[in-house]
PDB file of N, CA and C in Angstrom:
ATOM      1  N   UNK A   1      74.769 -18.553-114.600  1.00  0.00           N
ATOM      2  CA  UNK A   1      75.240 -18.096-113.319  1.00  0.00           C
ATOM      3  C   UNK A   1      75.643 -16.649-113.471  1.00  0.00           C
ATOM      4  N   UNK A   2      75.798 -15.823-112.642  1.00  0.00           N
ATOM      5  CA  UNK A   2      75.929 -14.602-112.319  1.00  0.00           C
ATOM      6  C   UNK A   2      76.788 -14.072-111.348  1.00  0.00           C
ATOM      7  N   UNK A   3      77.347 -12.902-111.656  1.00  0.00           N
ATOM      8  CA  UNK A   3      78.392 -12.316-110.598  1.00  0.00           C
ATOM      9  C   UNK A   3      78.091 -11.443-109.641  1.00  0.00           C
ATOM     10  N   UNK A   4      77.931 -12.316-108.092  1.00  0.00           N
ATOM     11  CA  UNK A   4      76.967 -10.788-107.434  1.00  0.00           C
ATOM     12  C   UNK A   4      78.239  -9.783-106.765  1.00  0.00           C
ATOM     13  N   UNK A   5      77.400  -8.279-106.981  1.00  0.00           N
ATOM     14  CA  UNK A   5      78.728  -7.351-106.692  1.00  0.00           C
ATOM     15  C   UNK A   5      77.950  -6.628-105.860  1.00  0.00           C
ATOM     16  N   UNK A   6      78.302  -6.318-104.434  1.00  0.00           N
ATOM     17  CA  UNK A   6      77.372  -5.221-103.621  1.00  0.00           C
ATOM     18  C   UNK A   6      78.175  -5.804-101.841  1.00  0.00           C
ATOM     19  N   UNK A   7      77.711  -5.215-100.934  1.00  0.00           N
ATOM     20  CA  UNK A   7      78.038  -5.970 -99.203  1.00  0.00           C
ATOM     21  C   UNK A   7      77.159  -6.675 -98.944  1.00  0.00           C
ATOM     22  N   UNK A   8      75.690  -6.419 -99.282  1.00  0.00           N
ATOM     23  CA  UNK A   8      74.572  -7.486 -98.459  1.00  0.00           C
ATOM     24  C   UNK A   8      73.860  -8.056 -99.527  1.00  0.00           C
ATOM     25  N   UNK A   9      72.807  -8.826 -99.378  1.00  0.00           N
ATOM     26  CA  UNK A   9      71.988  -9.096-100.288  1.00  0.00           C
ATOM     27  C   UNK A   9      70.906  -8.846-100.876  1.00  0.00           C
ATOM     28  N   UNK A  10      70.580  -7.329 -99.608  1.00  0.00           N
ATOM     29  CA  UNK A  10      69.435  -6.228 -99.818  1.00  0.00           C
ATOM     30  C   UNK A  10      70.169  -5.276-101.278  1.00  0.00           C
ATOM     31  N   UNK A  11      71.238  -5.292-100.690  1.00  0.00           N
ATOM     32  CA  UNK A  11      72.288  -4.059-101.408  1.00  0.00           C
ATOM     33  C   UNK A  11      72.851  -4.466-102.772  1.00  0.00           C
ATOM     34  N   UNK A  12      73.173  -5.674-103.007  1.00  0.00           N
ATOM     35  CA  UNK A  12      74.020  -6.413-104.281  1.00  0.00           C
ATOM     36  C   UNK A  12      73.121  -6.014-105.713  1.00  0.00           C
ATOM     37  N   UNK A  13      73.907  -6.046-106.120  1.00  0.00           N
ATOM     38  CA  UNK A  13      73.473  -5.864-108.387  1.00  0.00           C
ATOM     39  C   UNK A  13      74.118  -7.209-108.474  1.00  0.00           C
ATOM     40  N   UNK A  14      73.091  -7.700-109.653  1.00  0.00           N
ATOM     41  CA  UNK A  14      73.236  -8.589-110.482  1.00  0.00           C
ATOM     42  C   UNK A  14      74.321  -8.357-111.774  1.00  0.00           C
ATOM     43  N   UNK A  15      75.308  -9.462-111.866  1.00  0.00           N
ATOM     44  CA  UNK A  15      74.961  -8.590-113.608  1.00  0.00           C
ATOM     45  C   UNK A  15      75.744 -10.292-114.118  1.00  0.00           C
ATOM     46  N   UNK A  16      75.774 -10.159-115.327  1.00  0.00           N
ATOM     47  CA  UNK A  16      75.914 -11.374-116.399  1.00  0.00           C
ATOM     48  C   UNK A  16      77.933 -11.699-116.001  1.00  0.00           C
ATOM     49  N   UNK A  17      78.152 -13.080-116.676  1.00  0.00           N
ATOM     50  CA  UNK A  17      79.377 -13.470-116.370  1.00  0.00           C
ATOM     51  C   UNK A  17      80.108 -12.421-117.217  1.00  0.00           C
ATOM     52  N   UNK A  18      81.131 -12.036-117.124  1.00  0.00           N
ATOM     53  CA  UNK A  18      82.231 -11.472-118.151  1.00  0.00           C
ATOM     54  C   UNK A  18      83.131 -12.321-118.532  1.00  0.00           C
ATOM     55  N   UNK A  19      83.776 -12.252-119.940  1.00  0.00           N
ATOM     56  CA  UNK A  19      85.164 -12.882-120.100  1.00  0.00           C
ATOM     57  C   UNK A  19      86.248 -12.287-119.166  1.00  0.00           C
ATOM     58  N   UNK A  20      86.246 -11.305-118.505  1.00  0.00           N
ATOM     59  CA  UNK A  20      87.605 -10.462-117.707  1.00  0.00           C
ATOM     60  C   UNK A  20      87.379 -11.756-116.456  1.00  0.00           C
ATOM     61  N   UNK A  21      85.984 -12.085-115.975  1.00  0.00           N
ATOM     62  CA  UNK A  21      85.633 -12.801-114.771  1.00  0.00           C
ATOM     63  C   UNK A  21      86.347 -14.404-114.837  1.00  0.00           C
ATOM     64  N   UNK A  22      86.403 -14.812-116.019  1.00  0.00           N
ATOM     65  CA  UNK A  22      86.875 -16.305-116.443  1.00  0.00           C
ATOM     66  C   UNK A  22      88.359 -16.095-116.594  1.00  0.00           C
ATOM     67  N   UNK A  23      89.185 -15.054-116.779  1.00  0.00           N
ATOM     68  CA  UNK A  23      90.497 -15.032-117.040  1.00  0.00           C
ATOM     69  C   UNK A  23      90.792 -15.349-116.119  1.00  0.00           C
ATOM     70  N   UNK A  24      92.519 -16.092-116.244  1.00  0.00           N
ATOM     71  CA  UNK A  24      92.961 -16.653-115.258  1.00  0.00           C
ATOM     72  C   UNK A  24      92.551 -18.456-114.695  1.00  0.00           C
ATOM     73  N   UNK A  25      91.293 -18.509-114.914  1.00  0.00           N
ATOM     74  CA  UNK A  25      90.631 -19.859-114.250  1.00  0.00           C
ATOM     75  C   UNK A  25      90.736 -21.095-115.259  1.00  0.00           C
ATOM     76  N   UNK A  26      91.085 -21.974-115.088  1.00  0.00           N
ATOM     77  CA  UNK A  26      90.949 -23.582-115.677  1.00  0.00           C
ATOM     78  C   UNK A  26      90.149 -23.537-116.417  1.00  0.00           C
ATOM     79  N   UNK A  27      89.212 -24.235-115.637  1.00  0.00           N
ATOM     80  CA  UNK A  27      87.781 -24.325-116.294  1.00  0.00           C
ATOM     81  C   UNK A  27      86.106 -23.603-115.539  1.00  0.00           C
ATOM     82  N   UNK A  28      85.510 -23.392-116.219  1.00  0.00           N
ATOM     83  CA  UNK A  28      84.139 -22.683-115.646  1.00  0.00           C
ATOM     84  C   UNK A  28      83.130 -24.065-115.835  1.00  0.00           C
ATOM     85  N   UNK A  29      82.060 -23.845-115.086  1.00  0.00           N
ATOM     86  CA  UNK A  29      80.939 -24.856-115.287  1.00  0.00           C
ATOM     87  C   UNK A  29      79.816 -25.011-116.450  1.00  0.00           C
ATOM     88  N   UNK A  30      78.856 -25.593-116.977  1.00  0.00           N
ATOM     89  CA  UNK A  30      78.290 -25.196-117.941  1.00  0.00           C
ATOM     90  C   UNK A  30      77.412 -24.323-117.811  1.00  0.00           C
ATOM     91  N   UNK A  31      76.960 -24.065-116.485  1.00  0.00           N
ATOM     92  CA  UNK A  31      76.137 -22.953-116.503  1.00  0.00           C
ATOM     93  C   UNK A  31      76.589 -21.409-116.467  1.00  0.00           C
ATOM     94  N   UNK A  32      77.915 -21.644-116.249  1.00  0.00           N
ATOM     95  CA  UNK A  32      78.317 -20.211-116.479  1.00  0.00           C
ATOM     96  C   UNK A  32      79.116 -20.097-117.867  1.00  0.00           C
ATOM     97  N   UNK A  33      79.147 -21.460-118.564  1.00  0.00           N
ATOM     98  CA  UNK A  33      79.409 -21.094-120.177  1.00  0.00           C
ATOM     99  C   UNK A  33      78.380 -20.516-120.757  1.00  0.00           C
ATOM    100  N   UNK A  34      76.995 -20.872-120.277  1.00  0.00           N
ATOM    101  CA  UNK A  34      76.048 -20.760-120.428  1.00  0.00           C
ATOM    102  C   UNK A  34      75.450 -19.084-120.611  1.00  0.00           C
ATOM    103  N   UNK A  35      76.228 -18.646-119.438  1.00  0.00           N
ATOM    104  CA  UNK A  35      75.324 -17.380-118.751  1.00  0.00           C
ATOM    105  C   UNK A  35      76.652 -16.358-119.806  1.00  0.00           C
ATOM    106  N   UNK A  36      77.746 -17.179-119.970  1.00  0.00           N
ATOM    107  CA  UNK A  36      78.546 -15.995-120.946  1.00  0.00           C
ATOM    108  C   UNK A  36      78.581 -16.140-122.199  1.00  0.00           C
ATOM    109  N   UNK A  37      78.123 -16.955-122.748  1.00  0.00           N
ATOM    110  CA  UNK A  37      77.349 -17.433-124.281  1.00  0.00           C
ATOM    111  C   UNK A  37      76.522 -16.693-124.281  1.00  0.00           C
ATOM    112  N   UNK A  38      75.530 -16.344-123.166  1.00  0.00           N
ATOM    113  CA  UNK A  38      74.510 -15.898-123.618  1.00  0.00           C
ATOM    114  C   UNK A  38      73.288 -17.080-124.223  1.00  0.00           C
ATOM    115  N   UNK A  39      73.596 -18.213-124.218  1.00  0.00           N
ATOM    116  CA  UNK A  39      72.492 -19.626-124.199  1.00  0.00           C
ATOM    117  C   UNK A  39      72.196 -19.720-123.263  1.00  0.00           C
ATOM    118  N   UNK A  40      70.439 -20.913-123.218  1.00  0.00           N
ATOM    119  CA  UNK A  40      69.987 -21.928-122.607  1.00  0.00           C
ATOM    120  C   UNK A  40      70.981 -22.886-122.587  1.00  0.00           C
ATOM    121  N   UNK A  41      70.376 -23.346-121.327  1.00  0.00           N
ATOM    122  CA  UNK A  41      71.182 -24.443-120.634  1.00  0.00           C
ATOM    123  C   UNK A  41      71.363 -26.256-121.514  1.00  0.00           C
ATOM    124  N   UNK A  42      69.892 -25.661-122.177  1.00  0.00           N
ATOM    125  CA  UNK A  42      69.582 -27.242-123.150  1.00  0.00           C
ATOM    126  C   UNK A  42      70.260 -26.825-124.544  1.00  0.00           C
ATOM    127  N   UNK A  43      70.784 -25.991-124.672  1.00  0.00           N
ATOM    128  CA  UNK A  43      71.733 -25.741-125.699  1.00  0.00           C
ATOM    129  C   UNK A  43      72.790 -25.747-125.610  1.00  0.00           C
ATOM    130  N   UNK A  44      73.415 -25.185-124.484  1.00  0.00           N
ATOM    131  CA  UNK A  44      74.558 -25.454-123.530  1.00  0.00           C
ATOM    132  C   UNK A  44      74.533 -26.588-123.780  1.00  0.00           C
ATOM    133  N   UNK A  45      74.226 -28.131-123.313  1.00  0.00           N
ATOM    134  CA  UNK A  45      74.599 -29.002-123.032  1.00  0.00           C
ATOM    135  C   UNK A  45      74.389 -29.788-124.542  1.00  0.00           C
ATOM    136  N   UNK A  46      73.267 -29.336-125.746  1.00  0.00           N
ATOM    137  CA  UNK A  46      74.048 -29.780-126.700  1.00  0.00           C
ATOM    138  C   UNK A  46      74.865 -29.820-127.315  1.00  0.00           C
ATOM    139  N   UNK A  47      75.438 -28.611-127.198  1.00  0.00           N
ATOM    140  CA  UNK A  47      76.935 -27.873-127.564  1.00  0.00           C
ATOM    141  C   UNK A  47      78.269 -29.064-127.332  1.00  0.00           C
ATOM    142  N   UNK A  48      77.554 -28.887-125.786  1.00  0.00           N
ATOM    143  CA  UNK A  48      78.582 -30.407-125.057  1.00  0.00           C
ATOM    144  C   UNK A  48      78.935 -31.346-125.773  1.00  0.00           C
ATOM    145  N   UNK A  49      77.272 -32.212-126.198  1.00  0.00           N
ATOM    146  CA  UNK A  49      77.727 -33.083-126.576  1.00  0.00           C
ATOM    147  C   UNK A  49      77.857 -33.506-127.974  1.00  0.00           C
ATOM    148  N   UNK A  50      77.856 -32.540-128.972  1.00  0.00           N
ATOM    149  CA  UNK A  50      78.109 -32.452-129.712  1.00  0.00           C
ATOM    150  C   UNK A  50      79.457 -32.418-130.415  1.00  0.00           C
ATOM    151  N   UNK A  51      79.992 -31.291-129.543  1.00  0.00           N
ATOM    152  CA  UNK A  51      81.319 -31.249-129.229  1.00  0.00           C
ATOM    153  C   UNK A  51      81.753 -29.821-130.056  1.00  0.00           C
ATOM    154  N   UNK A  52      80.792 -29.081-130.306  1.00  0.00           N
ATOM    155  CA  UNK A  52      81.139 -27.514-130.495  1.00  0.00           C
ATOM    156  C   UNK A  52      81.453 -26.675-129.338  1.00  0.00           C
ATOM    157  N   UNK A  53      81.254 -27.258-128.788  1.00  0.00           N
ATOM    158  CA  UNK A  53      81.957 -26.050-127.184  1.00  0.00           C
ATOM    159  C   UNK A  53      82.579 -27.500-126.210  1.00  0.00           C
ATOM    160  N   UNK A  54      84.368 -26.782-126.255  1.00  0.00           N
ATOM    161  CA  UNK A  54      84.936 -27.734-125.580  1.00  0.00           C
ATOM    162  C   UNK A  54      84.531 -27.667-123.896  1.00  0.00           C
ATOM    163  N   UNK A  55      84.470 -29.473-124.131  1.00  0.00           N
ATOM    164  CA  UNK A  55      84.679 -30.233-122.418  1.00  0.00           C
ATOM    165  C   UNK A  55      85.185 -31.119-122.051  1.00  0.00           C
ATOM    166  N   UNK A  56      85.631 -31.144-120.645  1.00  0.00           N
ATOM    167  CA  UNK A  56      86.242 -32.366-119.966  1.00  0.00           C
ATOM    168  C   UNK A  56      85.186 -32.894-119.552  1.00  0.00           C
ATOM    169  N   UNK A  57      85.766 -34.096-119.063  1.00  0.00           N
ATOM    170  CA  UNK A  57      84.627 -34.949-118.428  1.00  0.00           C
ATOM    171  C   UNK A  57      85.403 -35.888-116.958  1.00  0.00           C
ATOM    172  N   UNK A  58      85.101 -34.977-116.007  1.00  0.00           N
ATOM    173  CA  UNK A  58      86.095 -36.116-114.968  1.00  0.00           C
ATOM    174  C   UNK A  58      85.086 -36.515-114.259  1.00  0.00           C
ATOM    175  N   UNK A  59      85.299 -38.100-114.415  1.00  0.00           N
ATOM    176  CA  UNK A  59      83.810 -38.499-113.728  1.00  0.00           C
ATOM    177  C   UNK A  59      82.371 -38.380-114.269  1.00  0.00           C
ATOM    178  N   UNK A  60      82.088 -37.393-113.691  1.00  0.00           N
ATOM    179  CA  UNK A  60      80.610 -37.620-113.885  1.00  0.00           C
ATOM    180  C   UNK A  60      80.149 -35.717-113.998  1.00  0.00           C
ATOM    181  N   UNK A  61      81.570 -35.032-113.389  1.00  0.00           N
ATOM    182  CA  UNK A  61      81.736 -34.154-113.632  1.00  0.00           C
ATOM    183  C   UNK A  61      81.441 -33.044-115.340  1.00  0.00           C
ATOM    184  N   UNK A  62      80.861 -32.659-115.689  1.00  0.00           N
ATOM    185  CA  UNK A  62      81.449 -31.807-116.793  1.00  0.00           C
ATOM    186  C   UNK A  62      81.876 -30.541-116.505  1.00  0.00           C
ATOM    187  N   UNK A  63      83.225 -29.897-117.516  1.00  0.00           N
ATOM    188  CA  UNK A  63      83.748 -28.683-116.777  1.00  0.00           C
ATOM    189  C   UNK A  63      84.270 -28.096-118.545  1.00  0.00           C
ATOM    190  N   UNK A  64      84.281 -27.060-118.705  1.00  0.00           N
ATOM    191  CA  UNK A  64      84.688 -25.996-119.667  1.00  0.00           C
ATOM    192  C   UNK A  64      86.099 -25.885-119.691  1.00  0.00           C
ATOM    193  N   UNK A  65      86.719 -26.327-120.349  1.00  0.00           N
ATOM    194  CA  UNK A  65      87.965 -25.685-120.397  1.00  0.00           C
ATOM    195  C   UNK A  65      88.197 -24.064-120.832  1.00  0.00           C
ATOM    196  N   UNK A  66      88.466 -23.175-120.010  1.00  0.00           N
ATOM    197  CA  UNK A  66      88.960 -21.599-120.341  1.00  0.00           C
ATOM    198  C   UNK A  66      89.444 -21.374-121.698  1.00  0.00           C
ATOM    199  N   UNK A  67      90.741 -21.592-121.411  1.00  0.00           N
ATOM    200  CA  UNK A  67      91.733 -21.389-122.354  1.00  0.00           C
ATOM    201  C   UNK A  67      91.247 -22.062-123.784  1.00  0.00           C
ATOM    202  N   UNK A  68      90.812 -22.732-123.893  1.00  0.00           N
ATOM    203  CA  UNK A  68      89.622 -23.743-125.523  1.00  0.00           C
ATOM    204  C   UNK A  68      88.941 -22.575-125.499  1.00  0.00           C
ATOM    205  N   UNK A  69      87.674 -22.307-124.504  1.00  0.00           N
ATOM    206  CA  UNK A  69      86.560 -21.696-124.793  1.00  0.00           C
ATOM    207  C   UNK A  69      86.774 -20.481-125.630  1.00  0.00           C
ATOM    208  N   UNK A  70      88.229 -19.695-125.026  1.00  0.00           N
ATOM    209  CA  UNK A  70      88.505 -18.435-125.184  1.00  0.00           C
ATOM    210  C   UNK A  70      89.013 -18.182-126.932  1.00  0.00           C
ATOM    211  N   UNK A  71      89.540 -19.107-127.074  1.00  0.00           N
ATOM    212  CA  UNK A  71      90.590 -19.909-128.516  1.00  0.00           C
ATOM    213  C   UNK A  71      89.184 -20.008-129.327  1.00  0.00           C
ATOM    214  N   UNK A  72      87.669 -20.465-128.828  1.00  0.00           N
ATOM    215  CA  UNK A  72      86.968 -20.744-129.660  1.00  0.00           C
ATOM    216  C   UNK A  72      86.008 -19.061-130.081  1.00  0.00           C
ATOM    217  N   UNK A  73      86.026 -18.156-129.040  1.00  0.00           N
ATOM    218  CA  UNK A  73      85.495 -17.097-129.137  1.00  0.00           C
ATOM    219  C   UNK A  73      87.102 -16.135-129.515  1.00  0.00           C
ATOM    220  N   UNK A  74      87.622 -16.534-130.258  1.00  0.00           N
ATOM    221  CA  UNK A  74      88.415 -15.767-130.928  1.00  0.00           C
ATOM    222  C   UNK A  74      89.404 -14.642-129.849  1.00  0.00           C
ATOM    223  N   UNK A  75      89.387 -15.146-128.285  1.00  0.00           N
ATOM    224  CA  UNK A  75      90.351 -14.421-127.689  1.00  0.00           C
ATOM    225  C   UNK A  75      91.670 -14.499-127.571  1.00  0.00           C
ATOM    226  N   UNK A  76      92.766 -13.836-127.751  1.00  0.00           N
ATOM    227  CA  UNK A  76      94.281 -14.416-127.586  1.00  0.00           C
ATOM    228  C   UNK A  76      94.430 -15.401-126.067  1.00  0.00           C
ATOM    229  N   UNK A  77      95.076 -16.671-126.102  1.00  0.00           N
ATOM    230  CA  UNK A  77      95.746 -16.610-124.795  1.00  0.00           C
ATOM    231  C   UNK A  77      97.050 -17.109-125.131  1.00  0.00           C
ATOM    232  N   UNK A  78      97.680 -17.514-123.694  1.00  0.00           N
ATOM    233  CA  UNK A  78      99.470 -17.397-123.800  1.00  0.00           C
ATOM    234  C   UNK A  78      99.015 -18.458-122.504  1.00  0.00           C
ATOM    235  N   UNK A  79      97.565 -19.181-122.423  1.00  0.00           N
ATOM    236  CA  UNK A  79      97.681 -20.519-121.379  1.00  0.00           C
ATOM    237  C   UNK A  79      97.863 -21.693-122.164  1.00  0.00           C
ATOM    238  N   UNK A  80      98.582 -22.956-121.510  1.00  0.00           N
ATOM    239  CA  UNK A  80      98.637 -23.609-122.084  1.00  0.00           C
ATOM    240  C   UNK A  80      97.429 -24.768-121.997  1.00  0.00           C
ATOM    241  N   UNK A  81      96.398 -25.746-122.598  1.00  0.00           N
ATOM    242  CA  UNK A  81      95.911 -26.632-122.569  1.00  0.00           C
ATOM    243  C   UNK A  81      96.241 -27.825-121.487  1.00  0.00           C
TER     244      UNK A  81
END
């Protein structure tokens, strides 16, 4: 997934997820763990289930926990789990 930045959709730039973009948030989806990994999606989701890149599972849902992800790419946080 991607962050569009511009007023219209003639006018908008593309550009890749950032970690500054995930600060603050719970959890992100796998496709935008995805798009800020820098992986495929079928790697993404072995990651999942493997269990090298943390996830919840509510339902049927899967969701990224932030604050893990960030802990696993070596960023400080001060959120709690």
């Amino acid at each position: 997934m991607t962050t569009l930045t511009g007023v219209s959709s003639q006018s908008c730039t593309v550009r890749p997820l950032a970690l500054a973009d995930i600060r603050g948030r719970a959890t992100i989806t796998p496709a935008e763990a995805s798009d800020l990994l820098g992986m495929g999606m079928q790697q993404t989701y072995t990651a999942l289930k493997d269990g090298s890149l943390p996830s919840l599972r509510l339902s049927r849902r899967i969701l990224v926990p932030v604050p893990a992800l960030l802990r696993l790419l070596g960023e400080v946080t001060d959120d709690a789990d």
